[in-house]
PDB file of N, CA and C in Angstrom:
ATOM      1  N   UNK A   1       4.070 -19.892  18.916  1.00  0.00           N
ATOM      2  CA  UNK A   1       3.676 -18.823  18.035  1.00  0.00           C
ATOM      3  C   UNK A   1       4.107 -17.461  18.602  1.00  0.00           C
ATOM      4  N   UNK A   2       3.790 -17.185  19.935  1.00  0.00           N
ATOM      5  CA  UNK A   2       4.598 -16.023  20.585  1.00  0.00           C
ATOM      6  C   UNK A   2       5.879 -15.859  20.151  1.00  0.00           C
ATOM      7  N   UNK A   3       6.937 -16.681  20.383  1.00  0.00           N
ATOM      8  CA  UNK A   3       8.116 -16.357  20.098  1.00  0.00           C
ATOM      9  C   UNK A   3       8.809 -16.335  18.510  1.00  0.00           C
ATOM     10  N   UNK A   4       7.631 -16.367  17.977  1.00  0.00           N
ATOM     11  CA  UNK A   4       8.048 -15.877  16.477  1.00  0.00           C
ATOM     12  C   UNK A   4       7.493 -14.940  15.982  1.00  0.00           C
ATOM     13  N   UNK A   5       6.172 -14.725  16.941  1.00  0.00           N
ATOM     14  CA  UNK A   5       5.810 -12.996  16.652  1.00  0.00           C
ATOM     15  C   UNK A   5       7.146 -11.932  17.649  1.00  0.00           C
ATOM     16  N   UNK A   6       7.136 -12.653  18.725  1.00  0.00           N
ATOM     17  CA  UNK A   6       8.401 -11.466  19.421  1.00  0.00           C
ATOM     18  C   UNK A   6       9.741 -11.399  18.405  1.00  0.00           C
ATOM     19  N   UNK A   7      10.307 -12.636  17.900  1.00  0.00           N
ATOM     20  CA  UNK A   7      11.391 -12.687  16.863  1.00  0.00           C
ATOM     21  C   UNK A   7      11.171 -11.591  15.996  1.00  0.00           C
ATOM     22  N   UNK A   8      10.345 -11.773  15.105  1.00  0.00           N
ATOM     23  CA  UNK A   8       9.424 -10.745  14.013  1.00  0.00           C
ATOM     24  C   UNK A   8      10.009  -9.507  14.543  1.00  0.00           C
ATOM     25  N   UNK A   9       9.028  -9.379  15.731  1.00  0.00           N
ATOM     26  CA  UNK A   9       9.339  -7.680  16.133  1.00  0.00           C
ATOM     27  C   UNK A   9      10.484  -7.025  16.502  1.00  0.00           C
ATOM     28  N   UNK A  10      11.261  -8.385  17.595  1.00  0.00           N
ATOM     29  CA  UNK A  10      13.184  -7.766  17.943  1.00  0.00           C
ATOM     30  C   UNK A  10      13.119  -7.257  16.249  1.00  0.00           C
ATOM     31  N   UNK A  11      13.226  -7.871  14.843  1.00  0.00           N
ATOM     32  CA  UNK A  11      14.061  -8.010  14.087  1.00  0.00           C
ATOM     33  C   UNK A  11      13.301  -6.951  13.211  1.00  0.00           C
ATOM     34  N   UNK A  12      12.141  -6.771  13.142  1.00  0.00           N
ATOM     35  CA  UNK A  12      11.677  -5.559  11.975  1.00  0.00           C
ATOM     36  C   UNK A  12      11.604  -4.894  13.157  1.00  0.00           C
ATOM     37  N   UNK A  13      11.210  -4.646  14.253  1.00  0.00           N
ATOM     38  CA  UNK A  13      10.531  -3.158  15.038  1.00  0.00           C
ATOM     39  C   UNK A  13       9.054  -3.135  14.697  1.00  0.00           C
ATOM     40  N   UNK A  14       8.101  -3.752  14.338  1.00  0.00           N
ATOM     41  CA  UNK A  14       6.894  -3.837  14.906  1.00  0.00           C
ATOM     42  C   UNK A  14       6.339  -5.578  14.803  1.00  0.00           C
ATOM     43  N   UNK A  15       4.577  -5.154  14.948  1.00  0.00           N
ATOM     44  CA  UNK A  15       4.115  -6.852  14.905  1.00  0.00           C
ATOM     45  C   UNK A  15       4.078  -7.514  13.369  1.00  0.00           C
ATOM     46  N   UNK A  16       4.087  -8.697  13.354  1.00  0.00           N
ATOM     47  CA  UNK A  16       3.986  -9.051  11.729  1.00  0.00           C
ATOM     48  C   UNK A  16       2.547  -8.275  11.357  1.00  0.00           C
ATOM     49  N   UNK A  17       1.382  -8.310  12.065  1.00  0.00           N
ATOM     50  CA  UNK A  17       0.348  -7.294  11.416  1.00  0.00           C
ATOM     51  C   UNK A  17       0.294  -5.820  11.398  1.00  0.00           C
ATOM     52  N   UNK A  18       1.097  -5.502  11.754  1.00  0.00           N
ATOM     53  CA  UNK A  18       1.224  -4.395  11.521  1.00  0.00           C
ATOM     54  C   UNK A  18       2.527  -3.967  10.474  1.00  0.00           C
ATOM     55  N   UNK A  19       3.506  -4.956  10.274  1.00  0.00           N
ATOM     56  CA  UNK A  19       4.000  -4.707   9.124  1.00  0.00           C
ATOM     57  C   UNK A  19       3.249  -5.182   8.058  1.00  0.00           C
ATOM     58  N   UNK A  20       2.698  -6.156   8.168  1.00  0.00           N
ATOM     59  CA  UNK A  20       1.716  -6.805   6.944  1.00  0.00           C
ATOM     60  C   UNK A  20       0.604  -5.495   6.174  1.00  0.00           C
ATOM     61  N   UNK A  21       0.120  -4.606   6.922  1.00  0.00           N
ATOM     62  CA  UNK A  21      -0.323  -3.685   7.057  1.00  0.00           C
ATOM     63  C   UNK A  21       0.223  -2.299   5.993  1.00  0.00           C
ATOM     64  N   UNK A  22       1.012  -2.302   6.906  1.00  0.00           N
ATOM     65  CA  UNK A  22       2.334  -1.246   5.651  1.00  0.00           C
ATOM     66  C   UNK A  22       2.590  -1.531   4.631  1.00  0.00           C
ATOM     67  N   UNK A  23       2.914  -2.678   4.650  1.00  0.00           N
ATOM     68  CA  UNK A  23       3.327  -3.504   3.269  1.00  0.00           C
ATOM     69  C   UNK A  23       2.274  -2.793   2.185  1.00  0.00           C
ATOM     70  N   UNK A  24       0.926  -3.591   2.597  1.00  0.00           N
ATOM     71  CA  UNK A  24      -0.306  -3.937   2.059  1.00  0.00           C
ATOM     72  C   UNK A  24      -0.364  -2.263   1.143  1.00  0.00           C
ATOM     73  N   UNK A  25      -0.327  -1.374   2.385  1.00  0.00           N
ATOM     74  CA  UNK A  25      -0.564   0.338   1.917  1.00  0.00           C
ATOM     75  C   UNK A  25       0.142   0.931   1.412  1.00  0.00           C
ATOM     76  N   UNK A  26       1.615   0.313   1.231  1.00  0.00           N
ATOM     77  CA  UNK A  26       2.368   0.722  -0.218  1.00  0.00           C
ATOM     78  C   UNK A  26       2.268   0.166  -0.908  1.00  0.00           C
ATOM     79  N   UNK A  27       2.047  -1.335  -1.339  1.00  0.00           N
ATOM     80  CA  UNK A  27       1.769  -1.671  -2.640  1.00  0.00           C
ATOM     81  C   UNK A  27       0.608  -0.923  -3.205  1.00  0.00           C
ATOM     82  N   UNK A  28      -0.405  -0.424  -2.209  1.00  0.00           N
ATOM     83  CA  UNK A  28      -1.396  -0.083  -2.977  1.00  0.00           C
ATOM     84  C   UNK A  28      -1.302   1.647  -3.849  1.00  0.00           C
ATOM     85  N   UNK A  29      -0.609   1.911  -2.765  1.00  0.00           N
ATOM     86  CA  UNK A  29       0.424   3.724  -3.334  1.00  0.00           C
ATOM     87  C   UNK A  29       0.867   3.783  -4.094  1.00  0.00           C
ATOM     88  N   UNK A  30       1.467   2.509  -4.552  1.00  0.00           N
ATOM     89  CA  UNK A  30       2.505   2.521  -6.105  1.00  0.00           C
ATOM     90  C   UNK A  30       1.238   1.859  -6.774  1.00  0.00           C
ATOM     91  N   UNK A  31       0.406   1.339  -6.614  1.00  0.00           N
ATOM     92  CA  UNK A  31      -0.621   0.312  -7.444  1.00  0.00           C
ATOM     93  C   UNK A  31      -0.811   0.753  -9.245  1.00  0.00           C
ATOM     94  N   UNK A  32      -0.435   0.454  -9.815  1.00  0.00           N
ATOM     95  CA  UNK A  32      -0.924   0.347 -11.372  1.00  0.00           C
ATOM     96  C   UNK A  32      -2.060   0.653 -11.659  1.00  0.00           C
ATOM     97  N   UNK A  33      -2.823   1.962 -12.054  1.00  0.00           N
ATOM     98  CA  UNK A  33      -4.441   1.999 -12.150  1.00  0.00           C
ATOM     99  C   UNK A  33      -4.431   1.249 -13.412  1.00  0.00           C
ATOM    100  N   UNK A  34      -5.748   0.847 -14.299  1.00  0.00           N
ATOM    101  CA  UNK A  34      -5.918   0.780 -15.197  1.00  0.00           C
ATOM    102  C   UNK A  34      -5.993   2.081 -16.106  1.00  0.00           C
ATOM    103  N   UNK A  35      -5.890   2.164 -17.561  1.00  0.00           N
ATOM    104  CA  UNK A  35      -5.804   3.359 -18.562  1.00  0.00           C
ATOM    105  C   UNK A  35      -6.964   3.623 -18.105  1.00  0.00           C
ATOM    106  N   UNK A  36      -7.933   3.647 -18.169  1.00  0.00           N
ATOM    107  CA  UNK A  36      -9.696   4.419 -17.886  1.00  0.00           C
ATOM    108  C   UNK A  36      -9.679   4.380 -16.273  1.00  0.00           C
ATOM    109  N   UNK A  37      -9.745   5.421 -15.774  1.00  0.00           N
ATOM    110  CA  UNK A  37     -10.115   5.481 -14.323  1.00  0.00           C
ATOM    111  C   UNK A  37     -11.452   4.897 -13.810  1.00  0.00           C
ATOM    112  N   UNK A  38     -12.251   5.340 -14.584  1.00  0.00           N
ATOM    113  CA  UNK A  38     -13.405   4.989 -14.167  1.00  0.00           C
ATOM    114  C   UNK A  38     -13.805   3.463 -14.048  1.00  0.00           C
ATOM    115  N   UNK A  39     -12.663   2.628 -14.963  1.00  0.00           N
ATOM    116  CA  UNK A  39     -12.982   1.165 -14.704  1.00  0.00           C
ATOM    117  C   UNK A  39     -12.937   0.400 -13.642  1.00  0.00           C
ATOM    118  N   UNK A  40     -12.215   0.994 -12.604  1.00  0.00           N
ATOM    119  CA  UNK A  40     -11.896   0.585 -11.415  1.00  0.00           C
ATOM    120  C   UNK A  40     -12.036   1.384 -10.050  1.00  0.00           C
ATOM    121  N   UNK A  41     -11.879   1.410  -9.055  1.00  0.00           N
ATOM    122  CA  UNK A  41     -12.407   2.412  -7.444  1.00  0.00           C
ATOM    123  C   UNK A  41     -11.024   1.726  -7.091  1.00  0.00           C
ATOM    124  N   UNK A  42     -11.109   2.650  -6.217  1.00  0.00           N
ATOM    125  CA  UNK A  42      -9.782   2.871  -4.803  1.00  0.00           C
ATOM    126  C   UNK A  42     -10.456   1.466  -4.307  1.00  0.00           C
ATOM    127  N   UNK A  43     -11.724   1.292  -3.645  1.00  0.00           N
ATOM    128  CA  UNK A  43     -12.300   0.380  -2.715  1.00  0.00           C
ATOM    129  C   UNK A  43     -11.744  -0.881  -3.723  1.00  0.00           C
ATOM    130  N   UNK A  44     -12.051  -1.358  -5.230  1.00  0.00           N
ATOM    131  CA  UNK A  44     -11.758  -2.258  -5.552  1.00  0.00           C
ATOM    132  C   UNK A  44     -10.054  -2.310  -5.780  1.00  0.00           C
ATOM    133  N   UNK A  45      -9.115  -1.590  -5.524  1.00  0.00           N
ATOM    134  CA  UNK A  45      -7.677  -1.557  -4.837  1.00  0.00           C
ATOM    135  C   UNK A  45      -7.711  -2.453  -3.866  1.00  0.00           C
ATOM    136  N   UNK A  46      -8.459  -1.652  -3.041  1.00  0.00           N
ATOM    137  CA  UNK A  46      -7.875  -2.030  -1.703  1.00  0.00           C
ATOM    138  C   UNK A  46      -8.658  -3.215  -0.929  1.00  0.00           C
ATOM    139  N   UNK A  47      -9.455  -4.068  -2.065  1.00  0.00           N
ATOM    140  CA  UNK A  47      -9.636  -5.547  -2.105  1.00  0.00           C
ATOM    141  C   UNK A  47      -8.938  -6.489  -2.496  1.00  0.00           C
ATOM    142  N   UNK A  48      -8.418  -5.900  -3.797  1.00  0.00           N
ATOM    143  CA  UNK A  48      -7.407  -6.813  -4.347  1.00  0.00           C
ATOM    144  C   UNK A  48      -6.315  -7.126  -3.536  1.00  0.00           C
ATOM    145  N   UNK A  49      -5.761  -6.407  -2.654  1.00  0.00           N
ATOM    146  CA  UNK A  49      -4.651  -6.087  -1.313  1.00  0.00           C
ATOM    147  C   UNK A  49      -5.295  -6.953   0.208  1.00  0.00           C
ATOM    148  N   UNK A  50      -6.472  -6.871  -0.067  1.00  0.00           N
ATOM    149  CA  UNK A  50      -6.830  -7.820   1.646  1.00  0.00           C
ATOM    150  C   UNK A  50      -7.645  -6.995   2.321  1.00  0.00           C
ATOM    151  N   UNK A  51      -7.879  -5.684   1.732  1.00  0.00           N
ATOM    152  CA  UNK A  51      -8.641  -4.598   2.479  1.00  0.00           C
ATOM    153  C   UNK A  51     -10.172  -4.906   2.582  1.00  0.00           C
ATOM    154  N   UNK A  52     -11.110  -5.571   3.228  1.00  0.00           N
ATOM    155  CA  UNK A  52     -12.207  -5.728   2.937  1.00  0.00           C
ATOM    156  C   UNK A  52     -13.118  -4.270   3.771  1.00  0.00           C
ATOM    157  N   UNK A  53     -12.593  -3.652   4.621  1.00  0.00           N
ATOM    158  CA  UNK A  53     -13.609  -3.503   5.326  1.00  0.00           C
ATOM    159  C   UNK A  53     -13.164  -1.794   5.001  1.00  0.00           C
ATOM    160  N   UNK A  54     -13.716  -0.894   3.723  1.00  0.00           N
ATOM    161  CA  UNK A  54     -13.785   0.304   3.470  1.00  0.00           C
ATOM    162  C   UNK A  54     -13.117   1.557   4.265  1.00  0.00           C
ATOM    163  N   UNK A  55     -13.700   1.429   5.591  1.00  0.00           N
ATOM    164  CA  UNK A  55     -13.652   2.671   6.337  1.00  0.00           C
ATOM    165  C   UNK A  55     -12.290   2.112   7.139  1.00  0.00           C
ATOM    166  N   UNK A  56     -12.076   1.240   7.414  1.00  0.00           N
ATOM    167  CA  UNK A  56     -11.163   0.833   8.011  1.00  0.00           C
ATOM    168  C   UNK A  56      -9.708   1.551   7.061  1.00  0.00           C
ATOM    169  N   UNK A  57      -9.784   0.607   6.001  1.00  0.00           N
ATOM    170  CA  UNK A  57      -8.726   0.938   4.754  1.00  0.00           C
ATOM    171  C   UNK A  57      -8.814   2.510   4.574  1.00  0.00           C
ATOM    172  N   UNK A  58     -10.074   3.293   4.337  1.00  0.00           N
ATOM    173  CA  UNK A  58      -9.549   4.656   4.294  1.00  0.00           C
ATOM    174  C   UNK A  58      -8.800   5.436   5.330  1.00  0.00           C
ATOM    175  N   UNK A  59      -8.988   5.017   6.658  1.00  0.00           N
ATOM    176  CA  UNK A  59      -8.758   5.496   7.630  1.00  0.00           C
ATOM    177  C   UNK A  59      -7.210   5.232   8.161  1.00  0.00           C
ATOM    178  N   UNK A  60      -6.523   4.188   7.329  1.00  0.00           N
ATOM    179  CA  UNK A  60      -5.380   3.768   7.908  1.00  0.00           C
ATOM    180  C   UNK A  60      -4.280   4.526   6.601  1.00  0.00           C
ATOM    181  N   UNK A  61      -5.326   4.648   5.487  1.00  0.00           N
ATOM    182  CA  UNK A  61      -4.751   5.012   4.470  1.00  0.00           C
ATOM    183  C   UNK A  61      -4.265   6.781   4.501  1.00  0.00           C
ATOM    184  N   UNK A  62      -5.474   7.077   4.874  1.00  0.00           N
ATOM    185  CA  UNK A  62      -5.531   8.637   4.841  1.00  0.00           C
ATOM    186  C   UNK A  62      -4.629   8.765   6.111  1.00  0.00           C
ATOM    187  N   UNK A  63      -4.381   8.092   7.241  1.00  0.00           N
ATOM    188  CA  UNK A  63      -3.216   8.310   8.178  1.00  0.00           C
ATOM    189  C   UNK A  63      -1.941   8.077   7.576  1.00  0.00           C
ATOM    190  N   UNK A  64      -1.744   7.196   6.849  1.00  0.00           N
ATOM    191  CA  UNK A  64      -0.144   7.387   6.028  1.00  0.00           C
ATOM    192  C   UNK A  64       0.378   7.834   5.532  1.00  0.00           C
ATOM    193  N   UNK A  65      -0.548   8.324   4.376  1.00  0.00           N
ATOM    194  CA  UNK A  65      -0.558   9.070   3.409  1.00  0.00           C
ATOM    195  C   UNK A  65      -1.045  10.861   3.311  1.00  0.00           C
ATOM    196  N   UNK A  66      -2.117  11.101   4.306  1.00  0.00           N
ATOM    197  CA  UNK A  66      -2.356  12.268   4.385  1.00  0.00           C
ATOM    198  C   UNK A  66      -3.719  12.817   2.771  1.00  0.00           C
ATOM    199  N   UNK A  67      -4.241  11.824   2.932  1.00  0.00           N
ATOM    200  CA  UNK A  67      -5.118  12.531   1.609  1.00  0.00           C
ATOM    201  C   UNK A  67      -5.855  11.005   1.774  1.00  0.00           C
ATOM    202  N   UNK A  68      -7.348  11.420   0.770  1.00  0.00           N
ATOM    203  CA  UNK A  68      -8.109  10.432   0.747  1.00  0.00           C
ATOM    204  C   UNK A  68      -7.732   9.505  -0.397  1.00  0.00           C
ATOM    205  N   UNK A  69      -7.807   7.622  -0.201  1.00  0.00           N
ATOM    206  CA  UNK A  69      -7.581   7.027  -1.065  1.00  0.00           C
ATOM    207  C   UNK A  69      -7.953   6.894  -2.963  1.00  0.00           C
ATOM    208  N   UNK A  70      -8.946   7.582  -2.054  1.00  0.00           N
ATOM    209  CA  UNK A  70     -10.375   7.767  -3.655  1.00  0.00           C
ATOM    210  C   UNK A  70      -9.560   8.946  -4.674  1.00  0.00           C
ATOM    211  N   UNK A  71      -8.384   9.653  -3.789  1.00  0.00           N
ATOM    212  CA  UNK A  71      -7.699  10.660  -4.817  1.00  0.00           C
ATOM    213  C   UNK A  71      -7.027   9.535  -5.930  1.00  0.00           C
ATOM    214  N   UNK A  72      -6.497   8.513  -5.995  1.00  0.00           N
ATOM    215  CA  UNK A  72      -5.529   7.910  -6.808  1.00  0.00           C
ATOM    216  C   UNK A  72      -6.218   7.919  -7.893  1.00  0.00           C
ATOM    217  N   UNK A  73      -7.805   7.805  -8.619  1.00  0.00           N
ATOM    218  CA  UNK A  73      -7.617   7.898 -10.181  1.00  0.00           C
ATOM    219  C   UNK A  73      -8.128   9.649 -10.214  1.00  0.00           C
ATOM    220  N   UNK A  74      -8.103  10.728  -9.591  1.00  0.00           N
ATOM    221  CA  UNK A  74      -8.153  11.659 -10.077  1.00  0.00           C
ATOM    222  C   UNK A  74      -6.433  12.324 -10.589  1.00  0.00           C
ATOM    223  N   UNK A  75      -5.349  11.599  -9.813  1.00  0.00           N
ATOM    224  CA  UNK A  75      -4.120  12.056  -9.858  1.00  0.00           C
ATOM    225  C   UNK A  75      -3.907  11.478 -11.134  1.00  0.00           C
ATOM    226  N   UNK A  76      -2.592  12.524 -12.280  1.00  0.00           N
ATOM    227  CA  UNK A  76      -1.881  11.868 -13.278  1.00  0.00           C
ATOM    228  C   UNK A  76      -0.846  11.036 -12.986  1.00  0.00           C
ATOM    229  N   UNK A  77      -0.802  10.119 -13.874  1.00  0.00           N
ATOM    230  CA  UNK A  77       0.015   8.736 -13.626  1.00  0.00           C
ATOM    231  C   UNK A  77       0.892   9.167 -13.686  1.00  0.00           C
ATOM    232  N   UNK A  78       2.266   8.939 -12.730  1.00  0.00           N
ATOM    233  CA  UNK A  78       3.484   9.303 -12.833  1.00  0.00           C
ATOM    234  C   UNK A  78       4.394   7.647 -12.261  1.00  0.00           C
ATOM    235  N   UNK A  79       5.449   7.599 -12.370  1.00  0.00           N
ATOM    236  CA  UNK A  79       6.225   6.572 -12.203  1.00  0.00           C
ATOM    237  C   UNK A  79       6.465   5.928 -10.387  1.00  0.00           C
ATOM    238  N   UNK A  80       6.300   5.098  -9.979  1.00  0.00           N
ATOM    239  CA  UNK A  80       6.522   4.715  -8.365  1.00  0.00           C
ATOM    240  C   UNK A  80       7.025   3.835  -8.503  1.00  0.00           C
ATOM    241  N   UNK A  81       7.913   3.488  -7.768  1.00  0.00           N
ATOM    242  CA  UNK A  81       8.699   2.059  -7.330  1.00  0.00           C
ATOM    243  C   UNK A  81       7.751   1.632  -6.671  1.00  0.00           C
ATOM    244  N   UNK A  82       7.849   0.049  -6.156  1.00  0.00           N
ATOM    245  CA  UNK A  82       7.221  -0.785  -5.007  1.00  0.00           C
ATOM    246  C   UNK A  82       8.067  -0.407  -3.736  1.00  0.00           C
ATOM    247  N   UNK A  83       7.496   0.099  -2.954  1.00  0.00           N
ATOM    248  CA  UNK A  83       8.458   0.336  -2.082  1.00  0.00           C
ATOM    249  C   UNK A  83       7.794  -0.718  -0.623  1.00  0.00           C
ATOM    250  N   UNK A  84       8.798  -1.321   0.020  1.00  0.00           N
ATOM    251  CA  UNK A  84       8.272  -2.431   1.568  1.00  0.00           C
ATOM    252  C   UNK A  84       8.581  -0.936   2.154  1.00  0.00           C
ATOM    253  N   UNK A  85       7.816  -1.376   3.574  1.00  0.00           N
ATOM    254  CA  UNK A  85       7.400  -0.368   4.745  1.00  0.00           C
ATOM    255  C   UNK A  85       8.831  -0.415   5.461  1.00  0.00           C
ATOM    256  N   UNK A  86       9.498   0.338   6.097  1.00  0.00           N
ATOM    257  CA  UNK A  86      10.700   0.724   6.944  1.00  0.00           C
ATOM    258  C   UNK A  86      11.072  -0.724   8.020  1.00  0.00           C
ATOM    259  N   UNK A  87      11.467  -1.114   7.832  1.00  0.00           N
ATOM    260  CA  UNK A  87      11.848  -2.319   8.969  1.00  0.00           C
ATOM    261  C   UNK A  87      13.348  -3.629   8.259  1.00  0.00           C
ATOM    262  N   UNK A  88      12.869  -3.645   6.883  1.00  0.00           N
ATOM    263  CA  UNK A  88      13.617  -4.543   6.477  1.00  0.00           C
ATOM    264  C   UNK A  88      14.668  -3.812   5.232  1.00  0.00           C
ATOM    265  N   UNK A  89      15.220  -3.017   5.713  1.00  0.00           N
ATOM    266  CA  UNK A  89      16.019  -2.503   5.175  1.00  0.00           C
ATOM    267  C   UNK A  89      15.797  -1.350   3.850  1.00  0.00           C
ATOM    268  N   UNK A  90      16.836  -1.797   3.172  1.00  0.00           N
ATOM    269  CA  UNK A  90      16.736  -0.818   1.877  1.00  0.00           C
ATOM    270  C   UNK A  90      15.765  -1.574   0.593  1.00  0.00           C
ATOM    271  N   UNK A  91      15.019  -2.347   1.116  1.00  0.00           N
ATOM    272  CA  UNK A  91      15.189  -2.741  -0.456  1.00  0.00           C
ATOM    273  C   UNK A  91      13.735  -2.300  -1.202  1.00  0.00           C
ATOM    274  N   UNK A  92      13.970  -1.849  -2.503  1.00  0.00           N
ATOM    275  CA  UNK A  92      12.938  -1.484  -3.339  1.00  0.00           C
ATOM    276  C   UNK A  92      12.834  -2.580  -4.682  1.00  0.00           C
ATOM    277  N   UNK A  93      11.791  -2.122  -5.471  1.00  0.00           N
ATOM    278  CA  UNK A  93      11.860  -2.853  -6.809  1.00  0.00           C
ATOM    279  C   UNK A  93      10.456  -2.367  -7.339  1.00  0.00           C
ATOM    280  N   UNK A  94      10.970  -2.081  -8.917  1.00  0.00           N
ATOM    281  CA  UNK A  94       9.940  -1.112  -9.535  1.00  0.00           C
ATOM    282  C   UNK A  94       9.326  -2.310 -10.413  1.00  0.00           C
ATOM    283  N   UNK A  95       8.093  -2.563 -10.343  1.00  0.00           N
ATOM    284  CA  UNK A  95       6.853  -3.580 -10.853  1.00  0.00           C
ATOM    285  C   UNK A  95       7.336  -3.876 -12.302  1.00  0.00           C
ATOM    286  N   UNK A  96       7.355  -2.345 -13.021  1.00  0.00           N
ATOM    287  CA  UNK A  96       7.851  -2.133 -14.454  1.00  0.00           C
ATOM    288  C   UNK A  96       8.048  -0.946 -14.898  1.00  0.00           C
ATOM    289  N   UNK A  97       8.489  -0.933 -16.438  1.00  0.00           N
ATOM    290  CA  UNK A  97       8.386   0.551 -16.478  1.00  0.00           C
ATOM    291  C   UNK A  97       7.053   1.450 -16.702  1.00  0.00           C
ATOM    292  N   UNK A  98       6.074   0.504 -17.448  1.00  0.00           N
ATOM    293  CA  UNK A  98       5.019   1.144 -17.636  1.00  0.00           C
ATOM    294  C   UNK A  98       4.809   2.583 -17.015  1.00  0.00           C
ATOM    295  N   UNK A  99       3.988   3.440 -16.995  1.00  0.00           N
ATOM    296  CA  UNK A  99       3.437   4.552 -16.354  1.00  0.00           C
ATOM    297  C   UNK A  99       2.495   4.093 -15.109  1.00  0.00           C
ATOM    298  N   UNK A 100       2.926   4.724 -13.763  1.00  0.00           N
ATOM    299  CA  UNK A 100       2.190   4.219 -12.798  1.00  0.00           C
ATOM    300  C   UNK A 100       0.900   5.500 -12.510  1.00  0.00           C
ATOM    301  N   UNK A 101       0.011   5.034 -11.717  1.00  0.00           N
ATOM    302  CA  UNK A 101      -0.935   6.315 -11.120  1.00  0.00           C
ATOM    303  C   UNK A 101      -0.609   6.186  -9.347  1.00  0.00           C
ATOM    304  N   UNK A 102       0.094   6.797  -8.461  1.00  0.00           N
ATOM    305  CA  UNK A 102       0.145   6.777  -7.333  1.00  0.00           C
ATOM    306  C   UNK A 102      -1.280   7.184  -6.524  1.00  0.00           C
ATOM    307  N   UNK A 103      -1.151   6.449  -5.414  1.00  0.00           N
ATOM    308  CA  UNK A 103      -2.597   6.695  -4.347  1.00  0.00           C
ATOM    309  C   UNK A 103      -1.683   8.056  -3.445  1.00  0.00           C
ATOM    310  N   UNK A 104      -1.888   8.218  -3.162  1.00  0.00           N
ATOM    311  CA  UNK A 104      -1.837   9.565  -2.023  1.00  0.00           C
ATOM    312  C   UNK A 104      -2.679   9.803  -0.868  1.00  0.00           C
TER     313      UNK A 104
END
């Protein structure tokens, strides 16, 4: 198991949990709110993603991003790609066209 977490890391530049991590906190940046804000919380985001433990998720969030998670249904929906975290190259891909609400 070591030598496929060290593989992992020669080949992206960090640990698989900590890319798993990144991953996790841009899908949730581009995340799709629902039309009514109020139907849904940042916290129930960042469950649907693997985030169970609140303060944790705000705290890793608000370090990436620079703003609190709970901003994403006060912001207007504007368009985001899915973007993966820096390690595996270029690649993007936009969910749909729909109208997105970005986390910040």
């Amino acid at each position: 198991m070591r030598d496929l977490e060290e593989g992992f890391r020669r080949h992206v530049g960090k640990p698989p949990m900590s890319y798993l991590r990144e991953f996790r906190l841009a899908q949730i940046h581009a995340e799709p709110t629902a039309a009514e804000p109020e139907a849904t919380t940042a916290s129930a985001i960042a469950r649907r993603w693997g985030f169970h433990h609140h303060g944790r998720f705000a705290a890793s969030y608000s370090a990436r991003y620079g703003s609190s998670p709970a901003e994403i249904l006060r912001r207007p929906a504007e368009p985001a790609p899915t973007v993966l975290p820096s390690g595996l190259g270029n690649a993007t891909a936009c969910a749909s066209s729909a109208p997105h609400r970005r986390i910040r």
